[in-house]
N, C-alpha and C. Protein backbone atom coordinates (compact mmCIF):
# COMPACT_ATOMS: atom_id res chain seq x y z
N UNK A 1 30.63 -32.98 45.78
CA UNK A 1 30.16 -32.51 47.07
C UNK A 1 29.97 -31.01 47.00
N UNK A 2 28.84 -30.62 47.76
CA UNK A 2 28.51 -28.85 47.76
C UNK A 2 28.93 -28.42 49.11
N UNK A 3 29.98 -27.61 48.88
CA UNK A 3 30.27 -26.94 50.22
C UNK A 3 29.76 -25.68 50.42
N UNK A 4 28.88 -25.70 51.74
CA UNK A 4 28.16 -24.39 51.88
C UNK A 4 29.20 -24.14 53.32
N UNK A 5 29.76 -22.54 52.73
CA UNK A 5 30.74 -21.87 53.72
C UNK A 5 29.40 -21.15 54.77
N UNK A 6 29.99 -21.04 55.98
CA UNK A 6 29.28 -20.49 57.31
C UNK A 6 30.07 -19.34 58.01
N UNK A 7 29.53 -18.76 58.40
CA UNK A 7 30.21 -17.89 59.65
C UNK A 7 29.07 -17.39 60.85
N UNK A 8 29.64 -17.52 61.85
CA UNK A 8 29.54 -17.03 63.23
C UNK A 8 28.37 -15.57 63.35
N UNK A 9 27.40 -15.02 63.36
CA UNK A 9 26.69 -14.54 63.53
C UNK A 9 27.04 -13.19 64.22
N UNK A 10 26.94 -11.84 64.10
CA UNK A 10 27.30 -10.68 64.60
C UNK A 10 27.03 -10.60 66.39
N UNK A 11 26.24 -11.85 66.61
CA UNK A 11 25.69 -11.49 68.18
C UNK A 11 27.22 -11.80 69.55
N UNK A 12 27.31 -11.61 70.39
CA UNK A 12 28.57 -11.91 71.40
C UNK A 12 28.91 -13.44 71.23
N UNK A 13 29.79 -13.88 70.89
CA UNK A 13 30.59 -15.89 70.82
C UNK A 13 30.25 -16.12 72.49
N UNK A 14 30.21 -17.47 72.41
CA UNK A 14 29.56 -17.50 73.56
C UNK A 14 30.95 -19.04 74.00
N UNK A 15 31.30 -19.19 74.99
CA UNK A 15 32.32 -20.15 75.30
C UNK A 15 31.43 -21.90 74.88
N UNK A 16 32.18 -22.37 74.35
CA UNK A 16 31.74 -23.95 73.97
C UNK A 16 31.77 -24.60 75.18
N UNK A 17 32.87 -24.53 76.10
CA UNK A 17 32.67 -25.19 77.60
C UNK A 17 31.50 -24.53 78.68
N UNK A 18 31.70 -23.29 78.83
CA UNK A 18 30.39 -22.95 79.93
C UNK A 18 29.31 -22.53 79.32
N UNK A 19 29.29 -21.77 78.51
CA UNK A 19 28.22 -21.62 77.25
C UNK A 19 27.62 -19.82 77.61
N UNK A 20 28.72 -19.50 78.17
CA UNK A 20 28.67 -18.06 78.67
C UNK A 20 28.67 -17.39 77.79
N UNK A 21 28.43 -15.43 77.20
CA UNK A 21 28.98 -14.66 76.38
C UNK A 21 29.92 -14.36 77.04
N UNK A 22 31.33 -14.34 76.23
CA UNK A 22 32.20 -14.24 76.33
C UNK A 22 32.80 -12.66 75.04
N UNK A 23 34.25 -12.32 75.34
CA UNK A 23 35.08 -11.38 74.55
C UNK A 23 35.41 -12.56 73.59
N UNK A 24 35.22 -11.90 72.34
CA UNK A 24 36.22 -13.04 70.97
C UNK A 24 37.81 -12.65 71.58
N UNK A 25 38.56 -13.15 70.67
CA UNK A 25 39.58 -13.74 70.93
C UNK A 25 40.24 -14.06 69.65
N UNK A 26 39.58 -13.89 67.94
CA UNK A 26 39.99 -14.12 67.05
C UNK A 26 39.60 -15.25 66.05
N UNK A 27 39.93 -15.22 64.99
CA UNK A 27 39.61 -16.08 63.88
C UNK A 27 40.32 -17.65 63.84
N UNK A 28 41.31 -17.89 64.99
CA UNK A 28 42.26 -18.86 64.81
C UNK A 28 42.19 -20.27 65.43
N UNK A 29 40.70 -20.69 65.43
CA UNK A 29 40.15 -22.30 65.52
C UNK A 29 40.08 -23.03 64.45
N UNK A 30 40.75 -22.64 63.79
CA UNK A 30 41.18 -23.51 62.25
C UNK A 30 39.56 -23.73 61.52
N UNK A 31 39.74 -24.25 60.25
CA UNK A 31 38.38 -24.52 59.49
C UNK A 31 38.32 -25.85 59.92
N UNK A 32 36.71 -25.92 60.25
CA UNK A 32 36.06 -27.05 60.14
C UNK A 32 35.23 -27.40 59.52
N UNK A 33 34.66 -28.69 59.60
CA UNK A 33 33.49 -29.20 58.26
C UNK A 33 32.32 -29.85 59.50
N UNK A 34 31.25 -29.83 58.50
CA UNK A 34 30.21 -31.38 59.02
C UNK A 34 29.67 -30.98 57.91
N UNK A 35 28.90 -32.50 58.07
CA UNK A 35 28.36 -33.26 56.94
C UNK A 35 26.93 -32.63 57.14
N UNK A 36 25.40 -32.22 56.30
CA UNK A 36 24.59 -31.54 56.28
C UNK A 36 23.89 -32.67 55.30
N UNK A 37 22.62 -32.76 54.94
CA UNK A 37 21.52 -33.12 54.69
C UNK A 37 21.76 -32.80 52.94
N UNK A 38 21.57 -34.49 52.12
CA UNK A 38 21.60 -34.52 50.82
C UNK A 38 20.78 -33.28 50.21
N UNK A 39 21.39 -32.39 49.03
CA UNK A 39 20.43 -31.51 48.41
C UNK A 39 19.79 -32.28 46.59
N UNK A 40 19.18 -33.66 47.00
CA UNK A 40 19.14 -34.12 45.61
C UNK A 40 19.91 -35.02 45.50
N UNK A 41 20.88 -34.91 44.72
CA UNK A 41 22.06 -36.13 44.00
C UNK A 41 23.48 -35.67 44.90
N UNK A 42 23.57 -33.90 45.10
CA UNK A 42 24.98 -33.69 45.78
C UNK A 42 24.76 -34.23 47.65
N UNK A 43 25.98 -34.52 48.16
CA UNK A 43 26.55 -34.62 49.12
C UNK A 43 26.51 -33.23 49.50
N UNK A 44 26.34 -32.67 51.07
CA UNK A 44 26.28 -31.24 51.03
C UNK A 44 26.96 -31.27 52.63
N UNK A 45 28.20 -30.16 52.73
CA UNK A 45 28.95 -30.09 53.97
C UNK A 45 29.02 -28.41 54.10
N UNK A 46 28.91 -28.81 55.45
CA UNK A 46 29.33 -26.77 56.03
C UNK A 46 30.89 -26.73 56.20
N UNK A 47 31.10 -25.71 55.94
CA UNK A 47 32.82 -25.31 56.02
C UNK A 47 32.67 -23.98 56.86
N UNK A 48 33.38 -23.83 58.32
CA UNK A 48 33.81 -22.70 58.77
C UNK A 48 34.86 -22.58 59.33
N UNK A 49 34.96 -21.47 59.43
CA UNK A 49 36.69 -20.67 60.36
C UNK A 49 36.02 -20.19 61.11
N UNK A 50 36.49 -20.81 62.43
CA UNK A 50 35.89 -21.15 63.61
C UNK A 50 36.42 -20.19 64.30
N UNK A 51 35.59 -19.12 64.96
CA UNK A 51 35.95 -18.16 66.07
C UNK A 51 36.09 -18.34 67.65
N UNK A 52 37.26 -17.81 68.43
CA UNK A 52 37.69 -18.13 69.43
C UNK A 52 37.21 -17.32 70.86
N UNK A 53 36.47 -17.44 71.68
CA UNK A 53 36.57 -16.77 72.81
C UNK A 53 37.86 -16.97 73.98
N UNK A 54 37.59 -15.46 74.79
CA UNK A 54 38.78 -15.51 75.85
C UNK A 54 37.49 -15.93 76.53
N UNK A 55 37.67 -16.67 77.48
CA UNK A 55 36.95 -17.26 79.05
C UNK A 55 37.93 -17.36 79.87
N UNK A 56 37.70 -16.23 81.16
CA UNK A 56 38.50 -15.78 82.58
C UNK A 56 38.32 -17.32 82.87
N UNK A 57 37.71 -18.37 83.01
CA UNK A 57 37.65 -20.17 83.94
C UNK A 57 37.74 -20.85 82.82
N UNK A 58 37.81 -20.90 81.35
CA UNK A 58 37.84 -21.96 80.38
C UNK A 58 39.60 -21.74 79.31
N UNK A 59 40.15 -20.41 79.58
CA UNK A 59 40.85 -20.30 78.53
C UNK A 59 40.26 -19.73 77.00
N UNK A 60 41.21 -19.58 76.63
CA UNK A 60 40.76 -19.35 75.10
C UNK A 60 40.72 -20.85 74.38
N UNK A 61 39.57 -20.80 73.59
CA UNK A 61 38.44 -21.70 73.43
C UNK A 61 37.88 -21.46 72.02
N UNK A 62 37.51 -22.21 71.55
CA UNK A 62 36.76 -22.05 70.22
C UNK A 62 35.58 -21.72 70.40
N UNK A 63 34.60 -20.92 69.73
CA UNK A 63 33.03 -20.27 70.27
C UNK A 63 32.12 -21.31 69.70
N UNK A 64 31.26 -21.17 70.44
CA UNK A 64 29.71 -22.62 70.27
C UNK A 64 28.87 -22.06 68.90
N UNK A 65 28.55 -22.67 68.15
CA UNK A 65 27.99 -22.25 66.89
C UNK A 65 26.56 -22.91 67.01
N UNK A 66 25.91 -22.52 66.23
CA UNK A 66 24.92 -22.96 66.63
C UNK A 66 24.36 -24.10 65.59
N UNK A 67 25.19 -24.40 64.58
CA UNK A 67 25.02 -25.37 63.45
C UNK A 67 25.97 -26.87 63.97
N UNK A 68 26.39 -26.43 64.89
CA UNK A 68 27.51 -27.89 65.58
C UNK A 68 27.24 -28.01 67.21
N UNK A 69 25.90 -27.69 67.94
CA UNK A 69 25.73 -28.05 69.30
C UNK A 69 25.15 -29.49 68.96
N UNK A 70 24.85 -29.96 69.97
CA UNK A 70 24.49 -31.82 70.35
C UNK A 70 23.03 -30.97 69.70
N UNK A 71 22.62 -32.27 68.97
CA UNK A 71 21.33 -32.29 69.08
C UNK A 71 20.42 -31.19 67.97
N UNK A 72 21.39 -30.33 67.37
CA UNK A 72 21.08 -28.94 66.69
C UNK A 72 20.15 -29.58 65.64
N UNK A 73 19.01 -29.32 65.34
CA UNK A 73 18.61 -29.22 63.66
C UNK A 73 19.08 -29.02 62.71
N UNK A 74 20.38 -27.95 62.82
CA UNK A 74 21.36 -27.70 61.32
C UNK A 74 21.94 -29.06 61.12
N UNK A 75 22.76 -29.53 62.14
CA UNK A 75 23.48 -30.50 61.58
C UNK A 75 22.87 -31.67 62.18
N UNK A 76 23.03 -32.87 60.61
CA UNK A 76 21.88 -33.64 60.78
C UNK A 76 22.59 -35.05 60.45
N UNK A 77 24.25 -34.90 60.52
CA UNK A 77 24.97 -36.58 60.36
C UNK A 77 23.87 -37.24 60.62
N UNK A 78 23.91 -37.64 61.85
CA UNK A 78 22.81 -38.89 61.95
C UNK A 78 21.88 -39.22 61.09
N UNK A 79 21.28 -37.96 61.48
CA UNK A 79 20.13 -38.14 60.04
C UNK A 79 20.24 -38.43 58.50
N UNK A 80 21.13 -37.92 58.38
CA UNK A 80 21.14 -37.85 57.01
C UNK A 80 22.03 -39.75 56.65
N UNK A 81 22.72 -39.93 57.85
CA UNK A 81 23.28 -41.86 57.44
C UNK A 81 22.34 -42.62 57.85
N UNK A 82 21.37 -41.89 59.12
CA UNK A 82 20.02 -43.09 59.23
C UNK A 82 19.11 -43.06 58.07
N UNK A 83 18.77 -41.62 57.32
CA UNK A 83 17.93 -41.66 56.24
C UNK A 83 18.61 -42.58 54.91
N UNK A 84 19.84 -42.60 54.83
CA UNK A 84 20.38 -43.44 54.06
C UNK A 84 20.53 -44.75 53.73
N UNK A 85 20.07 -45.00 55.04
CA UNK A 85 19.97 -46.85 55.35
C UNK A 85 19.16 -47.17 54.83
N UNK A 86 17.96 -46.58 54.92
CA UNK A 86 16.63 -46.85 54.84
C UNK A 86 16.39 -46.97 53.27
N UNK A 87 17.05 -46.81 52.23
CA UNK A 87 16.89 -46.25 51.11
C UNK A 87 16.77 -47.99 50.29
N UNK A 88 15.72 -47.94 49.39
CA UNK A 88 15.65 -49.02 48.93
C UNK A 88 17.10 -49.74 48.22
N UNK A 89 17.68 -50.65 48.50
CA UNK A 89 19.27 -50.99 47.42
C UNK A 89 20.01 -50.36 48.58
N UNK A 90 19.70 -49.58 49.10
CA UNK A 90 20.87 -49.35 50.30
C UNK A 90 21.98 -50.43 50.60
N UNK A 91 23.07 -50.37 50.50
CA UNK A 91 23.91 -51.84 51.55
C UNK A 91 24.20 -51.16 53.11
């Protein structure tokens, strides 16, 4: 498997619940993964250390990335197990 590491973008973290810019709050949303789109023969996953906003109505919160919203083009699970089905010999 190819793990391609990520990070959070220099622009303001924005709250995952209201989707506001928000103040960070720190590095301490633990690492996470998703699964990303075959490169060839490897399996290919994003790995990040997930940054936290303060939100005055949400709490401190993990920040919205833009490779893990509903629906994003980066991340493509679906896609990449529906494209898999389809594959001739597939089970």
């Amino acid at each position: 498997m190819l793990e391609v590491h990520v990070r959070a973008g220099k622009a303001a973290p924005r709250c995952s619940c209201c989707g506001r810019k928000r103040r960070g709050y720190g590095r301490g949303g633990g690492v996470r993964r998703w699964r990303h789109r075959d490169f060839g023969c490897w399996r290919v996953g994003l790995v990040a250390v997930m940054p936290r906003v303060d939100c005055p109505g949400c709490g401190v919160v993990v920040a919205s990335v833009p490779w893990a919203e509903p629906g994003s083009s980066r991340n493509s699970c679906a896609v990449c197990s529906d494209a898999r089905s389809d594959e001739p010999g597939a089970n």
